[in-house]
Protein backbone atom coordinates (compact mmCIF):
# COMPACT_ATOMS: atom_id res chain seq x y z
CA UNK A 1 52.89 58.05 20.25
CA UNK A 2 53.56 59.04 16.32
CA UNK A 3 50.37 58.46 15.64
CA UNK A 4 49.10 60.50 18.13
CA UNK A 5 50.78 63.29 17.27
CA UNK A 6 49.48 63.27 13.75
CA UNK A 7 46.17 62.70 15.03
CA UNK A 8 46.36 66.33 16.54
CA UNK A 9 47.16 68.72 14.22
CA UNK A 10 46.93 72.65 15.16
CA UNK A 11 46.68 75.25 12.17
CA UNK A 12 49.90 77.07 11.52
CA UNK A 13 51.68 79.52 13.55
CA UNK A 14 49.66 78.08 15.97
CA UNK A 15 50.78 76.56 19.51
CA UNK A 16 48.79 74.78 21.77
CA UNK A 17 48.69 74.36 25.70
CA UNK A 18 46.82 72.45 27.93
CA UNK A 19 45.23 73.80 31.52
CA UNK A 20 43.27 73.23 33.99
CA UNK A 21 41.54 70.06 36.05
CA UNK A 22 42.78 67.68 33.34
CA UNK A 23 46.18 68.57 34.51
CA UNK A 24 46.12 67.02 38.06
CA UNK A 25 42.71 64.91 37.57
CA UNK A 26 42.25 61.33 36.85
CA UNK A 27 38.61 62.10 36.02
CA UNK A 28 38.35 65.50 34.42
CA UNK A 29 34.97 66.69 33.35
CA UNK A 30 36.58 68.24 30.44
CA UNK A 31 39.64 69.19 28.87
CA UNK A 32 41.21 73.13 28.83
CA UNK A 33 42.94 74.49 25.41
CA UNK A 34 43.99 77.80 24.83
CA UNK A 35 45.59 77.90 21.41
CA UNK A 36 47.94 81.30 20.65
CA UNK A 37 48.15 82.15 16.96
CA UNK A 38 49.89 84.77 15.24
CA UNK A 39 47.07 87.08 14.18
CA UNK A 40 48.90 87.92 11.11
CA UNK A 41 48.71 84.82 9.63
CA UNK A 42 45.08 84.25 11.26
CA UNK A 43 43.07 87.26 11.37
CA UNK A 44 41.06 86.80 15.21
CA UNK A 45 37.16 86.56 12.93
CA UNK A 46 38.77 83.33 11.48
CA UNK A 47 40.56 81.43 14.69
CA UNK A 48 37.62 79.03 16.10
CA UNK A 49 36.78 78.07 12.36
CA UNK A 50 40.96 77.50 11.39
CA UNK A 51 41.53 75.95 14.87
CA UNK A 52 37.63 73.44 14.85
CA UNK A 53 39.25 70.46 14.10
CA UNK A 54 41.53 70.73 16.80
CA UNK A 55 38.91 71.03 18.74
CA UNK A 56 37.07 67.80 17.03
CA UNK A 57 39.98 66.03 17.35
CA UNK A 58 41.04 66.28 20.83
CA UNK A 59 37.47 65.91 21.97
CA UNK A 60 37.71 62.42 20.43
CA UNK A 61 41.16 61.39 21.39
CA UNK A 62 40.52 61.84 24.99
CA UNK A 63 37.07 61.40 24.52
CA UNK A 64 36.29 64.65 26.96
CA UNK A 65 34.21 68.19 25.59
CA UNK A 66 36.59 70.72 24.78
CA UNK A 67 36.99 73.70 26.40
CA UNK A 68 38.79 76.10 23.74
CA UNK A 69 40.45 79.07 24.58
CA UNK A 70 41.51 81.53 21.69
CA UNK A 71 44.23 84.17 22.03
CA UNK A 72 46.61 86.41 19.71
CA UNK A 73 50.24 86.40 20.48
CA UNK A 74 49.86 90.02 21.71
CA UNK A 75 46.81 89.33 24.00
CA UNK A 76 48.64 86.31 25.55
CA UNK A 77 51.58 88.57 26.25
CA UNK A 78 49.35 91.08 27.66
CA UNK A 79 47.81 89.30 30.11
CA UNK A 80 49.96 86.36 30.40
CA UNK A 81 47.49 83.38 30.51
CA UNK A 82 50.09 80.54 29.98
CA UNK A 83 51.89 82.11 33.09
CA UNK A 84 48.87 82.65 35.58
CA UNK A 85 47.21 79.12 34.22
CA UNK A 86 50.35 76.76 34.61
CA UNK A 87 49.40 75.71 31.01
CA UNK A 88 51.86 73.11 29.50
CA UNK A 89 52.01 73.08 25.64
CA UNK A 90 49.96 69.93 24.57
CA UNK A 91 53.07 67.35 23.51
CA UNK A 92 54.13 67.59 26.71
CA UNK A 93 50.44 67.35 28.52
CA UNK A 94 50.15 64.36 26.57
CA UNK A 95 53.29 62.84 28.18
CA UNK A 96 52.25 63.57 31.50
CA UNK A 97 48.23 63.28 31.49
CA UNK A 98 46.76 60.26 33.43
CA UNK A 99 43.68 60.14 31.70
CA UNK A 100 42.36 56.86 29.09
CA UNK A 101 43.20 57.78 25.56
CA UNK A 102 40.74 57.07 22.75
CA UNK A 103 43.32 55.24 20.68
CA UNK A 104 40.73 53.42 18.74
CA UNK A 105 39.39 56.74 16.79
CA UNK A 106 42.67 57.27 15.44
């Protein structure tokens, strides 16, 4: 699973959950992301272009379109996504998802 893990590599102050269908599916039509970042080390006009090659990446791991979900720190405390989702952060989704990997992209 190492190299996994360094396969999928979020920008900094950066965490990453997983939601959604993919969660309880064994054929999900595509995969959920919402990645929270602290705004002052991302300003919000620069997330999807810091936070693409997650997006690349995980698309081609689990070979699945990517559904990516962008929120500050603040906004996800606001309205407390991870909370009303049942998001899990993505190391652990990985341990528990049922779905083929792509391990031959890696």
């Amino acid at each position: 699973m190492g190299t996994l893990s360094t396969a999928i590599s979020s920008p900094n102050h950066s965490k990453v959950f997983v939601f959604g269908s993919v969660l309880n599916s064994v054929k999900p039509n595509d995969l959920d992301v919402l990645a929270v970042y602290d705004e002052a080390h991302c300003p919000p006009t620069e997330a999807f272009i810091r936070h693409r090659g997650l997006k690349a990446a995980l698309s081609a791991i689990f070979d699945l379109p990517v559904h990516l979900t962008l929120l500050t720190e603040s906004e996800e405390s606001n309205v407390r996504f991870i909370e009303r989702t049942g998001a899990i952060q993505l190391d652990v989704a990985i341990e528990v998802l049922t779905i083929p990997l792509q391990t031959t992209s890696i």
